[in-house]
N, C-alpha and C. Protein backbone atom coordinates (compact mmCIF):
# COMPACT_ATOMS: atom_id res chain seq x y z
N UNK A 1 101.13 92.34 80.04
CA UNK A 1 101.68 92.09 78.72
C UNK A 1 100.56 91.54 77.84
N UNK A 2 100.57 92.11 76.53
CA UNK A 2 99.18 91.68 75.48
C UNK A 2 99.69 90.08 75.05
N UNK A 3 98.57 90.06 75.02
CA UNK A 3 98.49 88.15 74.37
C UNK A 3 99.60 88.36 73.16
N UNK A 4 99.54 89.17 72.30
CA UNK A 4 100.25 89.78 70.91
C UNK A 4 101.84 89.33 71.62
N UNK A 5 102.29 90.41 72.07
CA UNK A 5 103.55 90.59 72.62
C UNK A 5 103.91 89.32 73.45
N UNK A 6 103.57 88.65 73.89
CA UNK A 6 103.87 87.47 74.72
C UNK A 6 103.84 86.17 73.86
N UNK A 7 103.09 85.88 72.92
CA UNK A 7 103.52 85.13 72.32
C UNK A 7 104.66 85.19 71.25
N UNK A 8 104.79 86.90 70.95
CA UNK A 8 105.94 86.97 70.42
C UNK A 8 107.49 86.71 70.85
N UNK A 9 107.45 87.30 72.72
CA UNK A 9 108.12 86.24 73.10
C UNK A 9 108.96 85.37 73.11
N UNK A 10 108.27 84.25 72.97
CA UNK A 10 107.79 82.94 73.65
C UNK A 10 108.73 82.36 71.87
N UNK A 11 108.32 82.85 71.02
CA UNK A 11 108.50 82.60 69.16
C UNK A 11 109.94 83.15 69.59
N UNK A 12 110.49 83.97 69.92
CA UNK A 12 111.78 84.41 69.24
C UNK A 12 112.79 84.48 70.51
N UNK A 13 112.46 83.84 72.02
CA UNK A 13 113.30 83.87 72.85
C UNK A 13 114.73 83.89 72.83
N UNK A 14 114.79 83.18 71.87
CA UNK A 14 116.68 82.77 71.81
C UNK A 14 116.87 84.08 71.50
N UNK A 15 116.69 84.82 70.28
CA UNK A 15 117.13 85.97 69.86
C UNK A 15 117.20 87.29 70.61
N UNK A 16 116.23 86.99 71.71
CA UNK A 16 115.75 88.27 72.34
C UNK A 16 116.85 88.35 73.94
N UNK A 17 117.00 87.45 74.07
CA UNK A 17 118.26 87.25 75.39
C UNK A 17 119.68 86.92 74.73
N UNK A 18 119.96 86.40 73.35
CA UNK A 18 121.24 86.76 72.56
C UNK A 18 121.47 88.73 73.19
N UNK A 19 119.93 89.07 72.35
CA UNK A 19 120.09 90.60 72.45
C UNK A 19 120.70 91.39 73.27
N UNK A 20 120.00 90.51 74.72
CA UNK A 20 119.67 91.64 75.91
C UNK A 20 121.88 91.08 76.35
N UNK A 21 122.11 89.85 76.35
CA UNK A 21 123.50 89.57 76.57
C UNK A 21 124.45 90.57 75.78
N UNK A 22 124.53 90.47 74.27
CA UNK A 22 125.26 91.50 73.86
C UNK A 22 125.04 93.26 74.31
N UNK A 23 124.18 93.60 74.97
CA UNK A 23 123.81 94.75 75.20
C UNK A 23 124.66 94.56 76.80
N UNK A 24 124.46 93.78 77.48
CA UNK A 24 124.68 93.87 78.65
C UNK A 24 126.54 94.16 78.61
N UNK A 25 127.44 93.13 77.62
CA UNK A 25 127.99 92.90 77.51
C UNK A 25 128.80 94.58 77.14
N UNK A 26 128.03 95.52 75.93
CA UNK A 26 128.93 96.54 75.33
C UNK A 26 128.60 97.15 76.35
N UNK A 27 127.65 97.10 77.58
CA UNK A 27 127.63 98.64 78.33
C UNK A 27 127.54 97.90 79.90
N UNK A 28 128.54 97.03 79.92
CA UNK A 28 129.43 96.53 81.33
C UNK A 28 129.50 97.53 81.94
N UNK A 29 130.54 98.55 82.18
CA UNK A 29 130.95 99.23 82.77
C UNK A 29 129.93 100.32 83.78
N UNK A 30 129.08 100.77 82.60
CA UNK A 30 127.33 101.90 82.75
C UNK A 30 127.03 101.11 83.49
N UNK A 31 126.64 99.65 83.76
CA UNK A 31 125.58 98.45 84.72
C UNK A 31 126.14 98.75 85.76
N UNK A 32 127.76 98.15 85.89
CA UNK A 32 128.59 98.23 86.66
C UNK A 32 128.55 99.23 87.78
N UNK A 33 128.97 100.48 87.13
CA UNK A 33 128.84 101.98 87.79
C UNK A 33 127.47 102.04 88.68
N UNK A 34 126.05 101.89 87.68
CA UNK A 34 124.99 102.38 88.58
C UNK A 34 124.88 101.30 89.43
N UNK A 35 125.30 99.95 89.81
CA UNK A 35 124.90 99.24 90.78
C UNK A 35 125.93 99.71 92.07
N UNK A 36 127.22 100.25 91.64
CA UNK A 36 128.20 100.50 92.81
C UNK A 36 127.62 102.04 93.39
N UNK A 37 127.39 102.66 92.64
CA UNK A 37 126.84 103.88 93.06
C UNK A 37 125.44 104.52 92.87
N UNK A 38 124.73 103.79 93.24
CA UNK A 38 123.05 104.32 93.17
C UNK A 38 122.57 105.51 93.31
N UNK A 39 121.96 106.43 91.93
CA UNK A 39 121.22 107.32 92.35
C UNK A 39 120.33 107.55 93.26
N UNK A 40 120.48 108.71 94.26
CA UNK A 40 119.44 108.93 95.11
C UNK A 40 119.11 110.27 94.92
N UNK A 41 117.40 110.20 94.83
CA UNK A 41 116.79 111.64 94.34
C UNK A 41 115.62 111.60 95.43
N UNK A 42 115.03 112.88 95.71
CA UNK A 42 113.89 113.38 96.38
C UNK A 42 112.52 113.38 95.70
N UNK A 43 111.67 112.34 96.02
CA UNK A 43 110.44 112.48 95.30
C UNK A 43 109.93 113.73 94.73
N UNK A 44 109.35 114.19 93.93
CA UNK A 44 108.96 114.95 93.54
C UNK A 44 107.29 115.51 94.49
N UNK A 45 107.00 114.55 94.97
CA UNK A 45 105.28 114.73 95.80
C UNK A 45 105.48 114.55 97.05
N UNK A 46 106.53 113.78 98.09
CA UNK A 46 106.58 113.75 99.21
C UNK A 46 108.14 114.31 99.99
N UNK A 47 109.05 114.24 98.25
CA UNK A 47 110.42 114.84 99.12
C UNK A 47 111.31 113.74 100.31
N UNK A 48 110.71 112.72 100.27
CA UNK A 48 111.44 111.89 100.72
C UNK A 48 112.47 111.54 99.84
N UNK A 49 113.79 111.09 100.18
CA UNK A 49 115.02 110.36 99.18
C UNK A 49 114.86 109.30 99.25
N UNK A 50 114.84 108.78 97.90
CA UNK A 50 114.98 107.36 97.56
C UNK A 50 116.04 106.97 96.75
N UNK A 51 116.58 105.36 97.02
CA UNK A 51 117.23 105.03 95.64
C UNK A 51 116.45 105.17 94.28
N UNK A 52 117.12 105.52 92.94
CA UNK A 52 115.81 105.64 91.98
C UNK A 52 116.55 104.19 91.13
N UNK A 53 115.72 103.50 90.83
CA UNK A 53 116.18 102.51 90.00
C UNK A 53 115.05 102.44 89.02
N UNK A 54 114.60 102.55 87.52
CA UNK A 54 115.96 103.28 86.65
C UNK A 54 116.47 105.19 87.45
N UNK A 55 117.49 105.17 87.29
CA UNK A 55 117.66 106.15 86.89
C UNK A 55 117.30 107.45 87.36
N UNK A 56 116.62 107.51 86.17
CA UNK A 56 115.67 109.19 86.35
C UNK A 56 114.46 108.48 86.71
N UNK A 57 113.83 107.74 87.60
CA UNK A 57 112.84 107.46 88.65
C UNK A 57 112.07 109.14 89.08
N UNK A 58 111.02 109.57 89.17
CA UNK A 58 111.05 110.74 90.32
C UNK A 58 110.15 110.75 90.92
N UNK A 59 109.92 109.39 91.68
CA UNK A 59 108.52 109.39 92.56
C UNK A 59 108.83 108.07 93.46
N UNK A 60 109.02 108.36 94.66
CA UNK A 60 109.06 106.81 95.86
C UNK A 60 107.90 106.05 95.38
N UNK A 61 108.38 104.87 96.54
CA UNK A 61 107.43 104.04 96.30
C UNK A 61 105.97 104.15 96.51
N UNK A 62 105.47 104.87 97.94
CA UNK A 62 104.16 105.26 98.07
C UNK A 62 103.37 106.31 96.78
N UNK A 63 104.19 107.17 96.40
CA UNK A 63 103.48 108.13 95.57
C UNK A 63 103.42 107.65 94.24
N UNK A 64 104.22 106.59 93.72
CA UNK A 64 104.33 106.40 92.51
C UNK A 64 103.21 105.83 92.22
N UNK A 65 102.35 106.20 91.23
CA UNK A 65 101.04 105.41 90.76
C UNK A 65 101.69 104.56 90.03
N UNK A 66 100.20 103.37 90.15
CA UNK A 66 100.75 101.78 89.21
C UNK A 66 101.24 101.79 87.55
N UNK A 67 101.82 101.47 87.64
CA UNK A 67 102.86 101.12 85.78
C UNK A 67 101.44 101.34 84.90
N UNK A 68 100.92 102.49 84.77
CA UNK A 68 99.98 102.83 83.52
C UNK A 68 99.66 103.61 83.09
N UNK A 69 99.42 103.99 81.65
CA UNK A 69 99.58 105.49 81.52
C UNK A 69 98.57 106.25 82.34
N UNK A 70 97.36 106.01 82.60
CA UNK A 70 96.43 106.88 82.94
C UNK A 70 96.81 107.18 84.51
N UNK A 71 97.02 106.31 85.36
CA UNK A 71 97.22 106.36 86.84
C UNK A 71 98.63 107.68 86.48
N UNK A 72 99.82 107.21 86.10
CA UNK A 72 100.88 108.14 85.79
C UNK A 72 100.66 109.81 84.96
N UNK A 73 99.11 110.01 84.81
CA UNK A 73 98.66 111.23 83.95
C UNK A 73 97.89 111.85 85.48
N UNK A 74 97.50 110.89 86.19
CA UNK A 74 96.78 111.60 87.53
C UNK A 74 97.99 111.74 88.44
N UNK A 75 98.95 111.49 88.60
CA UNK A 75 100.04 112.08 89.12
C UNK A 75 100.56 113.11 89.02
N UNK A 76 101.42 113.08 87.21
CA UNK A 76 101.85 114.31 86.84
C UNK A 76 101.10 115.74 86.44
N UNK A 77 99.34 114.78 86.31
CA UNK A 77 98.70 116.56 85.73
C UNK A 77 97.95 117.06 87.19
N UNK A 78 97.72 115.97 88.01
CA UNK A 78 96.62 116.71 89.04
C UNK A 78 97.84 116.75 90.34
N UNK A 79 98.93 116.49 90.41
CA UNK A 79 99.72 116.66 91.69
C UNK A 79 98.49 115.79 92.32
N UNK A 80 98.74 114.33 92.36
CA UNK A 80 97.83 113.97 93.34
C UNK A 80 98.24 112.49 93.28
N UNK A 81 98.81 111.69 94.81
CA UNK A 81 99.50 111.02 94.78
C UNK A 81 98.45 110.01 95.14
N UNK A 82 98.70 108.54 94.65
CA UNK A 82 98.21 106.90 95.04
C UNK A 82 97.06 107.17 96.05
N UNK A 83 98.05 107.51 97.64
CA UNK A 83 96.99 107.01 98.88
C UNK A 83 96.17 108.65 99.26
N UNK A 84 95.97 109.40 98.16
CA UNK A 84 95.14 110.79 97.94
C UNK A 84 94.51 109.96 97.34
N UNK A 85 94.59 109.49 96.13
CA UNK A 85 93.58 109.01 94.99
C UNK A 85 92.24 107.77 95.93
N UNK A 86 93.48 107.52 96.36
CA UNK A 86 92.57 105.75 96.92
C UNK A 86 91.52 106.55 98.18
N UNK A 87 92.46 107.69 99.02
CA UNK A 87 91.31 108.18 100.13
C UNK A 87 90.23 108.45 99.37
N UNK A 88 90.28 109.53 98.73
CA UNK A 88 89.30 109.96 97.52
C UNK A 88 88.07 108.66 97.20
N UNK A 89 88.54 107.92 96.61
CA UNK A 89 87.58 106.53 96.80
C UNK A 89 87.12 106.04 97.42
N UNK A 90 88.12 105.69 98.74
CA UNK A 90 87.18 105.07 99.51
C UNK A 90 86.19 105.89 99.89
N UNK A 91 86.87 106.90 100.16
CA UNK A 91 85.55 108.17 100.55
C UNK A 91 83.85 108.20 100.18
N UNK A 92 84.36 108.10 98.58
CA UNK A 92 83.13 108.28 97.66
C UNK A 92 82.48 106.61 97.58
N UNK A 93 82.96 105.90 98.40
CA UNK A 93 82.45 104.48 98.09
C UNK A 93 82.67 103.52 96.80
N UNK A 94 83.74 104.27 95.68
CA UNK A 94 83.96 103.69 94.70
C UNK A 94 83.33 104.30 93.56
N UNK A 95 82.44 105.13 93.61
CA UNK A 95 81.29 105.46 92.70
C UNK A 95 81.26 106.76 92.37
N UNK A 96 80.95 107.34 91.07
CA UNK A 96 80.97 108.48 90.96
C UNK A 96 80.88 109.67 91.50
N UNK A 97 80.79 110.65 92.01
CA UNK A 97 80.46 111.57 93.00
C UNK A 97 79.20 112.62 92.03
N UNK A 98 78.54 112.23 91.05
CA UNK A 98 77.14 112.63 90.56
C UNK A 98 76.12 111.83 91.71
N UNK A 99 75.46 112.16 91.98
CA UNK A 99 74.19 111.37 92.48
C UNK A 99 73.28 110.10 91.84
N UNK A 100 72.93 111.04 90.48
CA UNK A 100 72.07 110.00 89.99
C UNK A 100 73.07 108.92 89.46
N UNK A 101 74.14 108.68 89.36
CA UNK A 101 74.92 107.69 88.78
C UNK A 101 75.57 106.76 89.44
N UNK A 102 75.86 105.48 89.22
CA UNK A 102 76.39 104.82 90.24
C UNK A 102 77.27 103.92 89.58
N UNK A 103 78.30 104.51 88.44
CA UNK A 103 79.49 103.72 87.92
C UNK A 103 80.66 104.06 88.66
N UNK A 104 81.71 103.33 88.50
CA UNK A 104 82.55 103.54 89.08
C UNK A 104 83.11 104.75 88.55
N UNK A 105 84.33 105.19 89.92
CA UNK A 105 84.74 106.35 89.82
C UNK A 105 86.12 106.34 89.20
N UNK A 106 86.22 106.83 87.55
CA UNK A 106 87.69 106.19 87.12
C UNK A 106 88.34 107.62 86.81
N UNK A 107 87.42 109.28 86.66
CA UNK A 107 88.20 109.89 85.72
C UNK A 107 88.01 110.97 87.05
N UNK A 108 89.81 111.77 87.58
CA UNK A 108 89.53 113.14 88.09
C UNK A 108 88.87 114.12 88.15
N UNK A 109 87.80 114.26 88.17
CA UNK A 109 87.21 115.91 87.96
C UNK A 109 87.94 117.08 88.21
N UNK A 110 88.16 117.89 87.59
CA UNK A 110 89.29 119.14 87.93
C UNK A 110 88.63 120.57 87.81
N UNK A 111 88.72 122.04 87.99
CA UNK A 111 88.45 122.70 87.58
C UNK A 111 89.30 123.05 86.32
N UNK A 112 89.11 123.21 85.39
CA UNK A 112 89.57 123.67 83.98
C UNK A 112 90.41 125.40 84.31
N UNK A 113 89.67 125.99 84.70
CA UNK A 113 90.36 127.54 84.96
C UNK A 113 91.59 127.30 86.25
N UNK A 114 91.02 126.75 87.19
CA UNK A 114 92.15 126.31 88.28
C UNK A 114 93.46 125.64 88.54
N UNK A 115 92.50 124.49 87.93
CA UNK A 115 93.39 123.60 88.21
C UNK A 115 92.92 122.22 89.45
N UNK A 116 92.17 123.13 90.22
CA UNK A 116 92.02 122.59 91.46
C UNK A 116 91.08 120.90 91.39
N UNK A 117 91.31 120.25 92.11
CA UNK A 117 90.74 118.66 92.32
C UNK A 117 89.55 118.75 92.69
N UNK A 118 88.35 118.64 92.12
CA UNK A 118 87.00 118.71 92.99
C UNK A 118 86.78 117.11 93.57
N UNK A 119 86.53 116.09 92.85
CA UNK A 119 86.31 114.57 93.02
C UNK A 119 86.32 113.50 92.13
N UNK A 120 86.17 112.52 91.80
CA UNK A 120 85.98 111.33 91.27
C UNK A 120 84.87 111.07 90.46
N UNK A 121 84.74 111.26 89.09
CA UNK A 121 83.71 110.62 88.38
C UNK A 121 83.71 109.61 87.79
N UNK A 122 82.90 108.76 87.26
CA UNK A 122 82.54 108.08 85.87
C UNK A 122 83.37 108.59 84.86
N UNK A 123 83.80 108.10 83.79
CA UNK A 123 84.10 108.43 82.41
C UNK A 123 83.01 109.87 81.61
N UNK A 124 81.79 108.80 81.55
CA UNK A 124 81.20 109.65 80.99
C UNK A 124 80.52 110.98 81.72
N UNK A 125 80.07 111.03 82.91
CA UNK A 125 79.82 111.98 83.76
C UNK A 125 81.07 113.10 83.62
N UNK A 126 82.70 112.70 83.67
CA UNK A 126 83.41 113.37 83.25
C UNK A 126 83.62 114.17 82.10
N UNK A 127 83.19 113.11 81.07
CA UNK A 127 82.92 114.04 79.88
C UNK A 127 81.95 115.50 79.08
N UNK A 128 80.95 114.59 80.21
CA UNK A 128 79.85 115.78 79.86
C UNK A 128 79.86 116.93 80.57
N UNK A 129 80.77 116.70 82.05
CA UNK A 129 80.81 117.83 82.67
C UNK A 129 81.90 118.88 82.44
N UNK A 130 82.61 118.82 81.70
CA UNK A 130 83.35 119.25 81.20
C UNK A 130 83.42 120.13 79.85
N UNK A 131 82.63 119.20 79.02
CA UNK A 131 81.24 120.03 77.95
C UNK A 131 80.86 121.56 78.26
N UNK A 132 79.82 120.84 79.95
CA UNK A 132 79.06 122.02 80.20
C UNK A 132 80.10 123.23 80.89
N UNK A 133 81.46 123.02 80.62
CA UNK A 133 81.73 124.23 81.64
C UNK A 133 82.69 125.03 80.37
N UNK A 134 82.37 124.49 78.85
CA UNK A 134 82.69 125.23 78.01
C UNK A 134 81.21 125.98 77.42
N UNK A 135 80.69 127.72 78.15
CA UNK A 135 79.85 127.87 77.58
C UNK A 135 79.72 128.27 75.95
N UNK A 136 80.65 128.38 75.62
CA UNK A 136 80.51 128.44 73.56
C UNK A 136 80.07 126.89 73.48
N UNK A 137 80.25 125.79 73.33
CA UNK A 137 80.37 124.38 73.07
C UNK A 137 78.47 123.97 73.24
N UNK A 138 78.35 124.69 74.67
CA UNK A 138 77.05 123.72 75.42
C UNK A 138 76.21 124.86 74.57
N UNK A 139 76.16 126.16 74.09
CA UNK A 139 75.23 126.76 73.70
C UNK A 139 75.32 126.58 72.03
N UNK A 140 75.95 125.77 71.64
CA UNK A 140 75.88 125.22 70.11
C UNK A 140 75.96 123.74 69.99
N UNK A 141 75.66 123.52 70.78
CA UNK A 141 75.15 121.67 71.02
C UNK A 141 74.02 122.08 71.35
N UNK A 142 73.18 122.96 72.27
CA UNK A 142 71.99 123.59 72.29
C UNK A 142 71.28 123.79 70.12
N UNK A 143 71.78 124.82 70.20
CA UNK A 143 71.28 125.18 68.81
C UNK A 143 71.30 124.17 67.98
N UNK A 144 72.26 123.27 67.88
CA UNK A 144 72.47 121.75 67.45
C UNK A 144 71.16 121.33 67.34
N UNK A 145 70.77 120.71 68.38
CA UNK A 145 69.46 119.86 68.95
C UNK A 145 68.23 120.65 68.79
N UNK A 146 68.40 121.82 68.77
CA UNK A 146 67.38 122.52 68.19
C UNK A 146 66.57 122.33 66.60
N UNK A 147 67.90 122.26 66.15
CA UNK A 147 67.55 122.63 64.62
C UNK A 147 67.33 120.81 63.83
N UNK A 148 67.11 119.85 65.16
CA UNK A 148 66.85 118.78 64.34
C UNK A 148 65.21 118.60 64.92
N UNK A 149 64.52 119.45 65.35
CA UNK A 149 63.19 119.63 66.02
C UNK A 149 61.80 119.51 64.98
């Protein structure tokens, strides 16, 4: 939670649990219902059934990456679950999978035409490699750098 939002809070508590009471209060029955009868759905990555709490949940507990957008974007775009991601790391020792570089490894590498998972880069190692596998882009960033010669 941001420093912002938490002290906001902290300033308007009374109002904000008035809130959450009258809410609880008009949709009794909805609370009611899903605690007597719990959805249970099949992960989407391992197919195991789980209770889903909220709701439309669609990932157990092992596969679900941590509450953030980016971990939850390496789930849904690369099909590639938590203890894949973390093997992946430990694998690579934490560190990019370029050679000459030795930042940590935060961004998927993917093939662009595929789809397919190659490894773990850096941010920026990600960026540039990705550059180079647009050849219109890298041969006018070429001519670019040329013409400031």
């Amino acid at each position: 939670m941001t420093v912002i939002r938490q002290a906001y809070r902290e300033r308007n508590r009374a109002r904000i649990n008035a809130q959450a009471r009258r809410y609880r209060k008009r949709h009794r029955e909805i609370i009611n219902a899903r605690r007597r009868n719990p959805v249970r759905v099949a992960c989407r990555h391992c197919g195991v059934t789980f209770v889903a709490v909220p709701p439309n949940r669609k990932y157990c507990q092992v596969c679900s990456p941590p509450f953030d957008g980016y971990a939850k974007n390496i789930l849904r775009n690369f099909d590639l679950s938590r203890p894949e991601w973390n093997a992946m790391y430990a694998a690579q020792g934490g560190v990019c999978a370029i050679r000459s570089c030795n930042k940590p490894a935060t961004d998927v590498d993917h093939d662009h035409r595929t789809g397919r998972v190659r490894k773990l880069l850096c941010r920026g190692c990600n960026v540039q490699l990705g550059h180079l596998e647009l050849d219109d882009w890298h041969a006018a960033a070429l001519e670019y750098l040329r013409s400031w010669k």
